[in-house]
Protein backbone atom coordinates (compact mmCIF):
# COMPACT_ATOMS: atom_id res chain seq x y z
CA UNK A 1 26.29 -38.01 4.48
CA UNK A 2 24.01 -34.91 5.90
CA UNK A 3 21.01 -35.35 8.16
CA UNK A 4 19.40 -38.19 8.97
CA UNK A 5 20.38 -41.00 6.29
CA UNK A 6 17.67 -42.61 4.37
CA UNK A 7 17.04 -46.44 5.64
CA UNK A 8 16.31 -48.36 2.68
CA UNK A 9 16.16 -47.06 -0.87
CA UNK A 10 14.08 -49.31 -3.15
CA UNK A 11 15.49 -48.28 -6.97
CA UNK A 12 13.19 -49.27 -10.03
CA UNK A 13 15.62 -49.41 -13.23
CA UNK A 14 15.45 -50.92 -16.67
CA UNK A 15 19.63 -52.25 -16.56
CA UNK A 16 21.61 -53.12 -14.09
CA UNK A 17 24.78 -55.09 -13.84
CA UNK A 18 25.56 -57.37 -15.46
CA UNK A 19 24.59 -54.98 -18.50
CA UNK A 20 27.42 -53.45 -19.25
CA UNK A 21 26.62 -50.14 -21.35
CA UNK A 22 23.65 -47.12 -21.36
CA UNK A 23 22.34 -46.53 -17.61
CA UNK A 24 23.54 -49.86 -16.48
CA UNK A 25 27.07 -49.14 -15.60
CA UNK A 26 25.44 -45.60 -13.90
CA UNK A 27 22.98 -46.77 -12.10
CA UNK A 28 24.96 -49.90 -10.46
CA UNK A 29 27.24 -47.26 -9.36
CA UNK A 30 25.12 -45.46 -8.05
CA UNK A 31 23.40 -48.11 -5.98
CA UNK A 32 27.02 -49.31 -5.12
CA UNK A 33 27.90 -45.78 -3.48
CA UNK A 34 24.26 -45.31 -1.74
CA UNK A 35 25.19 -49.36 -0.09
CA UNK A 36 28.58 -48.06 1.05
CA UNK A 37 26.56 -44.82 2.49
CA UNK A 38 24.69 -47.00 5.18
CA UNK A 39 21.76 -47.49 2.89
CA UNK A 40 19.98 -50.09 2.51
CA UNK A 41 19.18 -50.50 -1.43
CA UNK A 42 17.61 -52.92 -3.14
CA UNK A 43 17.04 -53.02 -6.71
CA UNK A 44 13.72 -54.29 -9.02
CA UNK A 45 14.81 -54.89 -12.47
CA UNK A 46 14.59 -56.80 -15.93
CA UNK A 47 16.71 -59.74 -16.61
CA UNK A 48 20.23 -58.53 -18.68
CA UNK A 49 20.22 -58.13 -22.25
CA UNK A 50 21.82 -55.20 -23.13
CA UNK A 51 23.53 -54.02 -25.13
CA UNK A 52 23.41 -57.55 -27.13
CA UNK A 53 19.36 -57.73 -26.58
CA UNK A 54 20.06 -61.86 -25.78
CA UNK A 55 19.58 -62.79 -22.40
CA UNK A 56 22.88 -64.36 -21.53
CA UNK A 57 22.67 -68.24 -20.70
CA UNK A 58 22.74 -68.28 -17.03
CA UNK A 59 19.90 -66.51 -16.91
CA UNK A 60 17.77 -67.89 -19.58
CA UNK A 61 14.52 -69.83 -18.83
CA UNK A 62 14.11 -68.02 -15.49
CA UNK A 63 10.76 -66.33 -14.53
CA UNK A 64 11.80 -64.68 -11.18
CA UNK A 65 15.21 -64.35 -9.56
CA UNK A 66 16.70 -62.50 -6.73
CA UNK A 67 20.83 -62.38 -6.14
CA UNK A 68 23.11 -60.47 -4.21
CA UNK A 69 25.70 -58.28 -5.98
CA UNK A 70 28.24 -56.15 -4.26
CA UNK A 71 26.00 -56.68 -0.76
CA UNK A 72 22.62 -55.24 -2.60
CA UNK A 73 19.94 -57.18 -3.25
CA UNK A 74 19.16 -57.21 -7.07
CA UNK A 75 15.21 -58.52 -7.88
CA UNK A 76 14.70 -59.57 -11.46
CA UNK A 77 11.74 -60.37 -13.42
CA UNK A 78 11.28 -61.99 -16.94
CA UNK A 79 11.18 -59.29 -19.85
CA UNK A 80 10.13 -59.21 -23.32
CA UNK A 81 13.33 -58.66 -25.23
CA UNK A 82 12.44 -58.51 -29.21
CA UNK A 83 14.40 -60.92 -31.51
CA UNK A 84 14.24 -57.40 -33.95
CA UNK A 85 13.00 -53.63 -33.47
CA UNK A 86 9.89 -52.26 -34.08
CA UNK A 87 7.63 -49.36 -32.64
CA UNK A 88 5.35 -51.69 -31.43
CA UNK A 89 7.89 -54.45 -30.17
CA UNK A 90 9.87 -51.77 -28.53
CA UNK A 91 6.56 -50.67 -26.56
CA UNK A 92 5.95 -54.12 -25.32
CA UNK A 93 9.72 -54.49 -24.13
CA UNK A 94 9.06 -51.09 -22.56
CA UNK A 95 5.79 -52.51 -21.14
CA UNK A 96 7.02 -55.69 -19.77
CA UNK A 97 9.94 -53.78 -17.86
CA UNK A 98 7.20 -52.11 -16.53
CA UNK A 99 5.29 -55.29 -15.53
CA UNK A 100 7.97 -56.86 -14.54
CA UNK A 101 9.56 -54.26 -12.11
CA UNK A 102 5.94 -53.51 -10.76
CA UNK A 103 5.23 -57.49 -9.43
CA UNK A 104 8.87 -57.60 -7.87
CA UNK A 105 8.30 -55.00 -5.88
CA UNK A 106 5.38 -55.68 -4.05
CA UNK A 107 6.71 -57.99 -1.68
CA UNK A 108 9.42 -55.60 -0.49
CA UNK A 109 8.51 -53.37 2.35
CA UNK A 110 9.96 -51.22 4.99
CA UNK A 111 10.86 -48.59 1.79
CA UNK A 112 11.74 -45.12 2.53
CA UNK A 113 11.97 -43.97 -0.86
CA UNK A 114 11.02 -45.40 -4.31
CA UNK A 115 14.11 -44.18 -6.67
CA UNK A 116 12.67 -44.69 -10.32
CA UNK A 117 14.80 -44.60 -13.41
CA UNK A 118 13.67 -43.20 -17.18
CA UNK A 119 13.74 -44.49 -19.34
CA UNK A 120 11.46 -46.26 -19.62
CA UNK A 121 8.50 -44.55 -18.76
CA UNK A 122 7.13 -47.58 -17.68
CA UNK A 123 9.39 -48.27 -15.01
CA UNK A 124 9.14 -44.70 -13.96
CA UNK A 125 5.13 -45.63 -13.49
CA UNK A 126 6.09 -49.30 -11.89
CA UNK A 127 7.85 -46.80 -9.07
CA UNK A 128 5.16 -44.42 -8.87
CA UNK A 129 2.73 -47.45 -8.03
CA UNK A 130 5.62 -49.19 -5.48
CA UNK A 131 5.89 -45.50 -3.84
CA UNK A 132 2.06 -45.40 -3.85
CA UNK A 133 2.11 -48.77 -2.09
CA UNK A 134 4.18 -47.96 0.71
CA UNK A 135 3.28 -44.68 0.79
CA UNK A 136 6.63 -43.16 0.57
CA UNK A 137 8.24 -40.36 -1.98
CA UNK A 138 9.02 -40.99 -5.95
CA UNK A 139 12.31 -39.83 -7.21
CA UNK A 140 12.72 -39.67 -10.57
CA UNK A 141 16.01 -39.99 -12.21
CA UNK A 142 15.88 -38.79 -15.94
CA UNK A 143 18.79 -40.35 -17.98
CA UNK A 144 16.59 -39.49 -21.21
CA UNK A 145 13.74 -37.13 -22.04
CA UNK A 146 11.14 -39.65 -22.98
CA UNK A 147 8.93 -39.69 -25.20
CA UNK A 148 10.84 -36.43 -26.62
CA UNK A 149 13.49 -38.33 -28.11
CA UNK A 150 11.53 -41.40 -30.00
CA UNK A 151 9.34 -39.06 -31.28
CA UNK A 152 11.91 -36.67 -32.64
CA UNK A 153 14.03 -39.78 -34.02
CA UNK A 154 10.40 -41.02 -36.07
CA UNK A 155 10.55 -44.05 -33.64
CA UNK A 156 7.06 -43.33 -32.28
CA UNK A 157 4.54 -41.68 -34.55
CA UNK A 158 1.48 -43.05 -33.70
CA UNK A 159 -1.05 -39.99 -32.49
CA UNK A 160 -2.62 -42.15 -30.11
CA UNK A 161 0.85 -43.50 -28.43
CA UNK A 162 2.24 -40.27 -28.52
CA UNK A 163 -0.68 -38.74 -26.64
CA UNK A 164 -0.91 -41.14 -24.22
CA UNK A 165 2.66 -41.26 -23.91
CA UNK A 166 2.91 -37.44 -22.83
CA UNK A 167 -0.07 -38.07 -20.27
CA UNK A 168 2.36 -40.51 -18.55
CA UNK A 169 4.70 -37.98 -18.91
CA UNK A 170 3.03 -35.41 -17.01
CA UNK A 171 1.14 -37.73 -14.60
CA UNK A 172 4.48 -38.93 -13.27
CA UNK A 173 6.12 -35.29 -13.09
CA UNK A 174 2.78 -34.07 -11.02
CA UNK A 175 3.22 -36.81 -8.59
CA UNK A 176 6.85 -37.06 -8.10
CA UNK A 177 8.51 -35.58 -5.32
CA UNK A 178 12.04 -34.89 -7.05
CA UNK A 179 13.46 -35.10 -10.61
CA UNK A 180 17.12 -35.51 -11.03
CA UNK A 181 18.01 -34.82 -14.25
CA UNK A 182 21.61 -34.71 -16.06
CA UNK A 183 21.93 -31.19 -17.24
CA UNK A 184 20.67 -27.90 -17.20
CA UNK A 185 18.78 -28.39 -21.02
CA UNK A 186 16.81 -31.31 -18.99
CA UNK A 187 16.13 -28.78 -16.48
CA UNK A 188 15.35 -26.33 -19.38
CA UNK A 189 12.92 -28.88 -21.06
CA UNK A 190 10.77 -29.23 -18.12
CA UNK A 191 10.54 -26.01 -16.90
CA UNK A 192 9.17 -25.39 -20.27
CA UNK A 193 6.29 -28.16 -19.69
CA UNK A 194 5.72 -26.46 -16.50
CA UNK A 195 7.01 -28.41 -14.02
CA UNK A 196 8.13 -26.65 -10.40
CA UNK A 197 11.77 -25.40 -10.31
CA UNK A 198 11.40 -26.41 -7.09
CA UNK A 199 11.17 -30.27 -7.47
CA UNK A 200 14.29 -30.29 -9.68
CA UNK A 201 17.95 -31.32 -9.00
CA UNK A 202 20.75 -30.87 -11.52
CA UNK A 203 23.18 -33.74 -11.02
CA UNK A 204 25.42 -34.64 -14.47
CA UNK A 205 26.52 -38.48 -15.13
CA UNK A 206 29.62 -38.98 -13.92
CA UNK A 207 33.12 -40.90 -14.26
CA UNK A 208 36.40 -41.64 -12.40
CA UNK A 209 38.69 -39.71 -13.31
CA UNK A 210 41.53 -41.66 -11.30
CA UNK A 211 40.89 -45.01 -13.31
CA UNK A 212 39.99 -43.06 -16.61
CA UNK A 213 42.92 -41.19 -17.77
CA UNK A 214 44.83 -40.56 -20.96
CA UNK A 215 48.11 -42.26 -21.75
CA UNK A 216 47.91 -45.61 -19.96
CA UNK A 217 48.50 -48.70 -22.13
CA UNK A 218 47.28 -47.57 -25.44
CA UNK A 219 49.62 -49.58 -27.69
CA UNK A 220 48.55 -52.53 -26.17
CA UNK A 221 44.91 -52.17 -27.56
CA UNK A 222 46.14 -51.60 -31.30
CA UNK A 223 48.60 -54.36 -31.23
CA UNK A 224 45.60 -56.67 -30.29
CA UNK A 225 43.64 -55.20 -32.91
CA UNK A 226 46.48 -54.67 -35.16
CA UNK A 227 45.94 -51.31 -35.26
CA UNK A 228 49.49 -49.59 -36.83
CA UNK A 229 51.61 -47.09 -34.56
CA UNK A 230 51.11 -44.30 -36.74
CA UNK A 231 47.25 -45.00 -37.95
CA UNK A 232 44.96 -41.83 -37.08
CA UNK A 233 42.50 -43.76 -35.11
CA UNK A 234 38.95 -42.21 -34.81
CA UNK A 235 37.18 -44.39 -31.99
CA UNK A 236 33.32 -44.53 -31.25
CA UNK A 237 31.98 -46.51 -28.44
CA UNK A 238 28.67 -47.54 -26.96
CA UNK A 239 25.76 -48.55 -28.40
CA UNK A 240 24.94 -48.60 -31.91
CA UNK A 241 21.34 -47.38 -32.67
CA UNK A 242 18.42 -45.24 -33.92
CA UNK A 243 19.51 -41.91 -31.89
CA UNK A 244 23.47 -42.88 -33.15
CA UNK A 245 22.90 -42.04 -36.95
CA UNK A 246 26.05 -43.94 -37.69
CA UNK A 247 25.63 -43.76 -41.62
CA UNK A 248 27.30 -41.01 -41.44
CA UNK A 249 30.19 -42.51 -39.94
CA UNK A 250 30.15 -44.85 -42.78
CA UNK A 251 29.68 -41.87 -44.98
CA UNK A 252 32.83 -40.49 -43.68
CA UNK A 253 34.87 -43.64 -43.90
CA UNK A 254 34.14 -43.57 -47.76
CA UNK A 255 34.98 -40.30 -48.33
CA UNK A 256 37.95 -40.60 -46.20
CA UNK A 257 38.97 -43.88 -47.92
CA UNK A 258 42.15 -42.98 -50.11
CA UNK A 259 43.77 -42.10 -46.73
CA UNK A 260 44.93 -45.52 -45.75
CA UNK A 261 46.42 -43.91 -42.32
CA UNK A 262 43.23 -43.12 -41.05
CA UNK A 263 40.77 -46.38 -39.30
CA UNK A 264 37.46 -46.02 -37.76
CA UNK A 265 37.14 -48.01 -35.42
CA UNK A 266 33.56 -48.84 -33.38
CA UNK A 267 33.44 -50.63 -30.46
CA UNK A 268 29.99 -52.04 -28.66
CA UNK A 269 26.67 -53.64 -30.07
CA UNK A 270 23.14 -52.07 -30.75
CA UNK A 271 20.46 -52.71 -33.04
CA UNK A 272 21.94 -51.47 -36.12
CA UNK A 273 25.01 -53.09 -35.65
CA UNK A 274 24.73 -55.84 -38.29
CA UNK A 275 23.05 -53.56 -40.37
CA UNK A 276 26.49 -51.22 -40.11
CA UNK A 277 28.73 -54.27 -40.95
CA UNK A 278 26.65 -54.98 -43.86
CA UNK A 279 27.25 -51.79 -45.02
CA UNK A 280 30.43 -51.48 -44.63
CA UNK A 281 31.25 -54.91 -46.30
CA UNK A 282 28.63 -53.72 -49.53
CA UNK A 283 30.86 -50.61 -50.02
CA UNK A 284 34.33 -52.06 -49.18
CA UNK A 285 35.25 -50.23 -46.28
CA UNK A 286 38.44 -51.55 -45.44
CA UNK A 287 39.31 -48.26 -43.11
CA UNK A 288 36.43 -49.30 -40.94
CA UNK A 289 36.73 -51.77 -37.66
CA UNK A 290 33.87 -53.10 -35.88
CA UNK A 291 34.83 -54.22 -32.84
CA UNK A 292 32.84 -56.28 -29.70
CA UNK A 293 32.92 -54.07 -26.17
CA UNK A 294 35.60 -53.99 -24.15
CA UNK A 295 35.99 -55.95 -20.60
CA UNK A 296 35.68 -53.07 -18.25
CA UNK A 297 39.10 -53.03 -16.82
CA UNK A 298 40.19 -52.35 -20.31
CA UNK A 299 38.17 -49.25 -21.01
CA UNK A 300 41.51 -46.54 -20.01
CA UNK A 301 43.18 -48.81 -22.59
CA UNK A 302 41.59 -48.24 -24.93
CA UNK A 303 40.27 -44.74 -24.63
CA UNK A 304 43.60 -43.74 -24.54
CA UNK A 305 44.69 -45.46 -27.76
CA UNK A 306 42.17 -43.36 -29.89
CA UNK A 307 43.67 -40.18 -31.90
CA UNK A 308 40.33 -38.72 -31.80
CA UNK A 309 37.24 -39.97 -29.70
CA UNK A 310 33.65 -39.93 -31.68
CA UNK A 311 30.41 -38.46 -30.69
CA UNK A 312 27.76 -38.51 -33.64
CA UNK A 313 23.74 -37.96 -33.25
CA UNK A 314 20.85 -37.88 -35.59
CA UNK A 315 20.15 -34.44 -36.48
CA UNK A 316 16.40 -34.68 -34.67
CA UNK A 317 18.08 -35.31 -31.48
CA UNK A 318 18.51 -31.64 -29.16
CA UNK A 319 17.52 -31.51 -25.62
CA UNK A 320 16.27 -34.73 -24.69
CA UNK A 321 19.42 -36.80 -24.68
CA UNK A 322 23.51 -36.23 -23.57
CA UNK A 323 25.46 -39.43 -24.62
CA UNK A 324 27.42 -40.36 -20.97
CA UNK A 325 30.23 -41.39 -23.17
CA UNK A 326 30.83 -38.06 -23.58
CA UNK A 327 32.15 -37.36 -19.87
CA UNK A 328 34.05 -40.82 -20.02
CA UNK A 329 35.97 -39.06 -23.45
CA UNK A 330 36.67 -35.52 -21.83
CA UNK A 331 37.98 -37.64 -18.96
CA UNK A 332 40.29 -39.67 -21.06
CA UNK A 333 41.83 -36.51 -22.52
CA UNK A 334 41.68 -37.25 -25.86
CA UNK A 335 40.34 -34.64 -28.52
CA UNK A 336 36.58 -35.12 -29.12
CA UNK A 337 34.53 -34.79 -32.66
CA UNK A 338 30.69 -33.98 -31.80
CA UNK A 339 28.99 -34.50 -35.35
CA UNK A 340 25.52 -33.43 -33.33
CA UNK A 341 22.64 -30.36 -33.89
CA UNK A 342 24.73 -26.97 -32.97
CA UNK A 343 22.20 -26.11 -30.43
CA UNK A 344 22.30 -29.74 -28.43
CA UNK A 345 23.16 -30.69 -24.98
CA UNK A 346 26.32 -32.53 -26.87
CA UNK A 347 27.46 -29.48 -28.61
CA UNK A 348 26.99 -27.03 -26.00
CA UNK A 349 29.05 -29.54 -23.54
CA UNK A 350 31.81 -29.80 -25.72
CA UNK A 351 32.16 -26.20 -26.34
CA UNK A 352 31.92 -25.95 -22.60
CA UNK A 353 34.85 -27.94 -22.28
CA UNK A 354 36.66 -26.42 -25.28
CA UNK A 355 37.43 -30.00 -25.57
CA UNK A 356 37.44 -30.67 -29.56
CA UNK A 357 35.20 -29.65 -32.28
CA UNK A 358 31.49 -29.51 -33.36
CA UNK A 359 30.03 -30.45 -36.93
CA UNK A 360 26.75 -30.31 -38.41
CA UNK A 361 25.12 -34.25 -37.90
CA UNK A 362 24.49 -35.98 -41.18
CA UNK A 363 27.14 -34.31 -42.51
CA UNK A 364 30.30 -36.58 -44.07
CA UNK A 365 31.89 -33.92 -45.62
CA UNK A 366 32.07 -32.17 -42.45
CA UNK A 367 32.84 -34.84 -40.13
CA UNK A 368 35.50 -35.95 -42.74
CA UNK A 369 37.09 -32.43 -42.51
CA UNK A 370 37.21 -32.17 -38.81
CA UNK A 371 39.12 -35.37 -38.62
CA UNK A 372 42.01 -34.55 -41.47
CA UNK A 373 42.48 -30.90 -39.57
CA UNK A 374 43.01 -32.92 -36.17
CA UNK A 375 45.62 -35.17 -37.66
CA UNK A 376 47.37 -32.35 -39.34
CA UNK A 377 47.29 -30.23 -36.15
CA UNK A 378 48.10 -33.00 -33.82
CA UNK A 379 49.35 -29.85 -31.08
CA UNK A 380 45.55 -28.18 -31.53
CA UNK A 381 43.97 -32.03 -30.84
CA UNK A 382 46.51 -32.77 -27.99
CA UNK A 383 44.98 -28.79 -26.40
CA UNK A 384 41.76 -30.43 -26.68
CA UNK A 385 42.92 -33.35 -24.68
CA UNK A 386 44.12 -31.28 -21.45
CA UNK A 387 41.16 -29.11 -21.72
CA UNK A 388 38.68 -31.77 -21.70
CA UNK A 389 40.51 -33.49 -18.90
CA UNK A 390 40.84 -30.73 -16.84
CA UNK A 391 37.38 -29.66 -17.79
CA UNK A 392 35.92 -33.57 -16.66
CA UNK A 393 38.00 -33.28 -13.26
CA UNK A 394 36.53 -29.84 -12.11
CA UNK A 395 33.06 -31.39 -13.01
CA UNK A 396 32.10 -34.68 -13.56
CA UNK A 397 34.24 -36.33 -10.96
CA UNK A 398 32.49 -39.10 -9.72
CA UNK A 399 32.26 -39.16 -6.00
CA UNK A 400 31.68 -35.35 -5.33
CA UNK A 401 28.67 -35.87 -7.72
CA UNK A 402 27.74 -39.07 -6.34
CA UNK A 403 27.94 -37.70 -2.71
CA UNK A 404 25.64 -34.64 -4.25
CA UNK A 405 22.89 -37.00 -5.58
CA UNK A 406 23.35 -39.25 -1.75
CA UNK A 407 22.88 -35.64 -0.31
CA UNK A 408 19.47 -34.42 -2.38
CA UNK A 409 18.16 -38.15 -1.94
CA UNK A 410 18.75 -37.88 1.61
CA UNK A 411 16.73 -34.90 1.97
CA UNK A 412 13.42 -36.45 -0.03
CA UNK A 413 13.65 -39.94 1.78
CA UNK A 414 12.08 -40.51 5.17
CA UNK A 415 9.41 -38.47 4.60
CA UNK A 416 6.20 -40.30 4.05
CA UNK A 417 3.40 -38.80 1.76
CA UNK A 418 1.68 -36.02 2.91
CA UNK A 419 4.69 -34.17 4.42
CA UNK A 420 6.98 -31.90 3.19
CA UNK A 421 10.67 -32.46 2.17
CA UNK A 422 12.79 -29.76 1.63
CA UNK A 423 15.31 -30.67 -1.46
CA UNK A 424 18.50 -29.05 -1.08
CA UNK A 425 19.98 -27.12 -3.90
CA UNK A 426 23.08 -28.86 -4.65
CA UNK A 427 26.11 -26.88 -5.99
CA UNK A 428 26.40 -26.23 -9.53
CA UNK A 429 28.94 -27.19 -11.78
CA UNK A 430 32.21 -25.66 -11.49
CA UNK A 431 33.62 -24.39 -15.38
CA UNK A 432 36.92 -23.83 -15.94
CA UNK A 433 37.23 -20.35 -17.02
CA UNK A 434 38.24 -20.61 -20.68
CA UNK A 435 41.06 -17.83 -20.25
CA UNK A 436 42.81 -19.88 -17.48
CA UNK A 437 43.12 -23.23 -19.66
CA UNK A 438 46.65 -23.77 -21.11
């Protein structure tokens, strides 16, 4: 740590453990590293339901809760989680994380700094009004741009909503202290809505890269899964929704059908999972696996059992979102397809990382010929491997870039409203030079 350490850390999130994919897994990390810091952190939160949207049994029923996990103290509220998806549903489960972040956190005090996750905006605005409260800074930690990415995906089209939705937006941005944000096109996007350069800290998602790494126990995942030896296995994880597109991995599957060597395989839950299943049952996709997520410990497994590791996006989606699962694959060194907009965050990573290849998104012809030239050139997809791996150690490594966020938080907490805080400008990220990768 660097100058005087921040006392107690009061972090507003939509997910925490035990949710076990999106900014869950992050953001319990996070808190897990600030605790063994010397913080003090406590966290205000929803009750788990993701990515299944069930609360789980043994917590069920309950309208308030507080429990202890890994020495922090976790505060939970009831939440509105919708039996199915609409706009206007998924506003009032928005709302109600909101709500229900907001009335858990009045009662804690002694706060130095009010760490606020988005999405959703409405837990952003429950930490605004808990900073407010105590009268100590909001940080802002942006995992997506919202509401640039339900509006671009046709998930929010109300005029009204939107408008009012982008006042939020800029009310909490004016009053903030700090944004961290995940990459320089989040950085990009607000500088373009005017927001000081001054208030914002670059600080990517992160992974281990000494628990994730390629090679380790893959053939026991595809014997459990009966999964061949010599199958070409094209593996997407994560969740399964809207921003996903995952048609066209259907798409794909059909037009890649004759090849009884190749499987998709996807692993996780969402809400267009069923819908997915049902489609691939109506057009007899036998190539096609749909699988429930992995226990954590057997993430490396399976990473590593994958031929070719599967990144696809709506075509609407640009700046406003980078899938994490895409520093988790680089990490695994495995050869990545990116069926995502050219110009995205996505793209421009993997081409970064010279770590597999890009395709145009809604595009099964394309995505279909991207994986038959990896499994004919299985030397160019093992290159993209190394290069993604090396590429993922340099840079998204996760405890120089968790001691880098501990470092910029550290500079914004302690100081109450009304003085100033001087954010430090935390290294950048280190490329590998594309003429030094072998």
């Amino acid at each position: 740590m660097t100058g005087q350490p921040v006392k107690h850390i009061l972090v507003v999130s939509g997910a925490y453990a035990p949710d076990r994919t999106g900014i869950a897994p992050l953001e319990t990390e996070l808190c897990e590293y600030l605790a063994g810091c010397g913080h003090r952190v406590s966290v205000v939160t929803g009750l788990p339901h993701y990515p299944e949207w069930r609360v789980p049994p043994e917590y069920r029923g309950k309208w308030w809760m507080e429990e202890t996990r890994a020495g922090i103290q976790v505060y939970r509220g009831a939440i509105y989680v919708p039996p199915r998806r609409t706009t206007l549903r998924r506003i009032l489960f928005d709302t109600s994380i909101g709500v229900a972040t907001a009335l858990r956190g009045l009662p804690i005090g002694n706060v130095d700094v009010v760490l606020a996750v988005s999405p959703p905006l409405q837990a952003a605005m429950a930490g605004w009004m808990l900073s407010l409260k105590n009268r100590v800074p909001l940080v802002l930690h942006l995992q997506d741009l919202i509401p640039d990415l339900p509006v671009a995906l046709g998930m929010l089209r109300n005029p009204m909503a939107i408008a009012m939705a982008r006042k939020m937006e800029r009310f909490l941005y004016r009053r903030a202290s700090a944004i961290f944000v995940i990459s320089e096109g989040f950085r990009e996007n607000l500088l373009s809505k005017r927001v000081p350069e001054s208030k914002l800290v670059v600080v990517p998602n992160w992974t281990d890269t000494r628990v994730i790494g390629a090679g380790s126990g893959a053939g026991d995942f595809r014997k459990r899964h009966q999964i061949r030896e010599n199958d070409f296995l094209v593996l997407h994880t994560g969740n399964m929704g809207a921003k996903q597109k995952l048609e066209n991995v259907m798409e794909t599957a059909a037009v890649l059908r004759s090849d009884p060597a190749i499987v998709f395989c996807l692993v996780g839950g969402g809400t267009e999972k069923n819908r997915l299943e049902e489609l691939a049952v109506s057009r007899g996709l036998k190539n096609v696996r749909f699988l429930p997520l992995e226990p954590r410990e057997l993430l490396p497994n399976m990473l590593a059992a994958a031929d070719v590791l599967l990144v696809n996006q709506s075509a609407q989606v640009i700046d406003m979102v980078i899938p994490s699962k895409l520093v988790t694959y680089m990490a695994a060194g495995r050869a990545v397809v990116a069926a995502v907009a050219h110009d995205s965050e996505a793209a421009r990573a993997v081409d970064r990382a010279d770590c597999g290849l890009v395709v145009p998104p809604e595009n099964p012809a394309a995505l279909a010929s991207a994986v038959l030239q990896l499994k004919s050139n299985r030397e160019q997809a093992e290159k993209f491997g190394r290069d993604g791996r090396r590429y993922a150690e340099c840079n998204f490594d996760r405890e120089p870039l968790l001691a880098r966020f501990e470092r910029a938080l550290n500079a914004v907490g302690g100081n109450r409203i009304g003085t100033k805080s001087q954010i430090p400008d935390p290294a950048g990220m280190t490329a590998v030079p594309r003429q030094n990768r072998k």
